[in-house]
Each structure stands twice: as structure tokens, then as C-alpha cells.
N, C-alpha and C. Protein backbone atom coordinates (compact mmCIF):
# COMPACT_ATOMS: atom_id res chain seq x y z
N UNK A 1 -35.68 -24.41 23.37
CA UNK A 1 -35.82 -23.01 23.80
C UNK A 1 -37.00 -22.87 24.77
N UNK A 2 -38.45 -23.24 24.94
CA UNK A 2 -39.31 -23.24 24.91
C UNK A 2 -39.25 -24.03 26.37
N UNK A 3 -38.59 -25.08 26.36
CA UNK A 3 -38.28 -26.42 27.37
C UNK A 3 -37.17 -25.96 28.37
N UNK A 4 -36.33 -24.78 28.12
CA UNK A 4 -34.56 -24.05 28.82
C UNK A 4 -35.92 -23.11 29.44
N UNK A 5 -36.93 -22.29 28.52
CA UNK A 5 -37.66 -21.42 29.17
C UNK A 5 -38.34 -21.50 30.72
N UNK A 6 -39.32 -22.88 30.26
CA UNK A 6 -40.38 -22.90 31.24
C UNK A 6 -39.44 -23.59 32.61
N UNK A 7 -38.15 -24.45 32.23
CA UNK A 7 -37.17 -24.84 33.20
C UNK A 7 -36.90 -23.29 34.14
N UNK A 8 -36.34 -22.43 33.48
CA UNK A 8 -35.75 -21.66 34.50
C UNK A 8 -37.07 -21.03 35.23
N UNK A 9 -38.42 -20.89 34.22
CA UNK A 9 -39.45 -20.14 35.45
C UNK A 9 -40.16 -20.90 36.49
N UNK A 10 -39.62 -22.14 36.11
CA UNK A 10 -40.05 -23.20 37.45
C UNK A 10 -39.09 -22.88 38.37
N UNK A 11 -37.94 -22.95 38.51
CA UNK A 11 -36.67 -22.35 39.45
C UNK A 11 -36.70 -21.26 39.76
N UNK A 12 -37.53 -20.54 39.16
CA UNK A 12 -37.00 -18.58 39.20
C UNK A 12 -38.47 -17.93 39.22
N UNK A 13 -39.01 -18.92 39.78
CA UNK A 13 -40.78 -18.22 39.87
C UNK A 13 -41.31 -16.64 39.94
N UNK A 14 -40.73 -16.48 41.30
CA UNK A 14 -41.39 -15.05 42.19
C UNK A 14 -40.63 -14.03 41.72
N UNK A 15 -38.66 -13.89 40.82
CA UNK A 15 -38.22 -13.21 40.68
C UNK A 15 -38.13 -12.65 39.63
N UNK A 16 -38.71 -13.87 38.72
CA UNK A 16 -38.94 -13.65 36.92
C UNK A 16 -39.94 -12.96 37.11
N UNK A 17 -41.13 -13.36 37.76
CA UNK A 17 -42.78 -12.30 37.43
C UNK A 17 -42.42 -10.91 37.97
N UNK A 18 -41.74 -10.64 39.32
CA UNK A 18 -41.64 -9.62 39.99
C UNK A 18 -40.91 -8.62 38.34
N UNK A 19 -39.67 -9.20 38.03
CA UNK A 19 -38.89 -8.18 36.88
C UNK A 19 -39.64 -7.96 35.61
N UNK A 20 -40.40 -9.02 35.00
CA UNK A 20 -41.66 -9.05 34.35
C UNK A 20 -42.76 -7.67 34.30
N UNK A 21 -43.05 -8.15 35.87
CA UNK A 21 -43.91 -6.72 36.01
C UNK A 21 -43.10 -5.52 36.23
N UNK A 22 -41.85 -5.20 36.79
CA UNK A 22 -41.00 -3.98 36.79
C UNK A 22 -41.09 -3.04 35.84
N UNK A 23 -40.59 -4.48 34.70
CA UNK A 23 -40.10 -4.25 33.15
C UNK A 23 -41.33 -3.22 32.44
N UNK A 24 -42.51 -4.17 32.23
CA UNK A 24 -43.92 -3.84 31.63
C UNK A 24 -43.93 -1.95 32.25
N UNK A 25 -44.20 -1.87 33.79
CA UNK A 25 -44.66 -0.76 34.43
C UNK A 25 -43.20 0.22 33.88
N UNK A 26 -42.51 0.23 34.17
CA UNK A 26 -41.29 1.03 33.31
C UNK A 26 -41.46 1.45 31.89
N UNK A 27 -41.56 0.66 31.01
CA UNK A 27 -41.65 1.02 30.21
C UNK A 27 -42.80 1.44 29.63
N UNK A 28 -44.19 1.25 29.70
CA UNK A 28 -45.21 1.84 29.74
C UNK A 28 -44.78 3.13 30.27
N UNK A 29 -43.97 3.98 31.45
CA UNK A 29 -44.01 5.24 31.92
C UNK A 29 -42.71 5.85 31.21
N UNK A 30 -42.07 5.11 30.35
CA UNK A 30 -41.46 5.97 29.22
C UNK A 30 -42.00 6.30 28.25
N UNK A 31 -42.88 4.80 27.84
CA UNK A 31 -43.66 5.50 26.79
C UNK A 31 -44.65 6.72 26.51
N UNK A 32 -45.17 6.49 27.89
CA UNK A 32 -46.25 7.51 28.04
C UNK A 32 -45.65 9.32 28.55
N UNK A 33 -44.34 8.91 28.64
CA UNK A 33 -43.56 10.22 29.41
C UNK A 33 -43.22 10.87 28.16
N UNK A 34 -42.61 9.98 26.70
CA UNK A 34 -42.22 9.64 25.51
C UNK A 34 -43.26 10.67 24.27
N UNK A 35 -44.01 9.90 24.91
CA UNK A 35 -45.31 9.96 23.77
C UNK A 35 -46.31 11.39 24.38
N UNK A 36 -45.68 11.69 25.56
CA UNK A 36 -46.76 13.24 25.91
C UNK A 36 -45.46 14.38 25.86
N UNK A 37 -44.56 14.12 25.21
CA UNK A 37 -43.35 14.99 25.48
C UNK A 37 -43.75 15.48 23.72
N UNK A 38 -43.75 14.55 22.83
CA UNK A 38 -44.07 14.58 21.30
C UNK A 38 -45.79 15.17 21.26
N UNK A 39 -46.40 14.71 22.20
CA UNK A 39 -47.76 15.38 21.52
C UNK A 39 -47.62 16.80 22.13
N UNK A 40 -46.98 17.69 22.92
CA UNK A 40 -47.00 18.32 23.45
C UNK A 40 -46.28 19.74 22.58
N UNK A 41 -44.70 18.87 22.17
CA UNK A 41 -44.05 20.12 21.33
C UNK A 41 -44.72 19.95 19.55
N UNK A 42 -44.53 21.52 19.20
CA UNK A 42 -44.70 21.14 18.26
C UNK A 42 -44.16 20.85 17.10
């Protein structure tokens, strides 16, 4: 698993980190869209 992993991010360098970071920044701005929608109502 571990060995299939680091194989494909040697092949898939710039497009794995780019969706990586997409992923992270997305969902951090649901959470935070998420989580101020709940502190907000009551």
C-alpha cells in the first residue's frame, strides 16, 4: 500500500500536491462556512 502510494506520487508529482492542496483549502471553507452558520443560529 505504502510502496503503490509513494509509486504513483513519484509519477503524479505536481498534480497529486496541486489536488492535495485544493482538497485541504475547500474543505477548511466548508468547515468554517459550516461551523459559523451553527455558531450563528440559535
Amino acid at each position: 500500500m505504502v510502496r503503490a502510494l509513494r509509486h504513483w506520487l513519484e509519477t503524479h508529482e505536481l498534480p497529486a500536491i496541486i489536488v492535495a492542496v485544493l482538497g485541504v483549502v475547500v474543505a477548511l471553507s466548508v468547515l468554517m462556512v459550516v461551523g459559523g452558520y451553527f455558531a450563528v443560529t440559535p
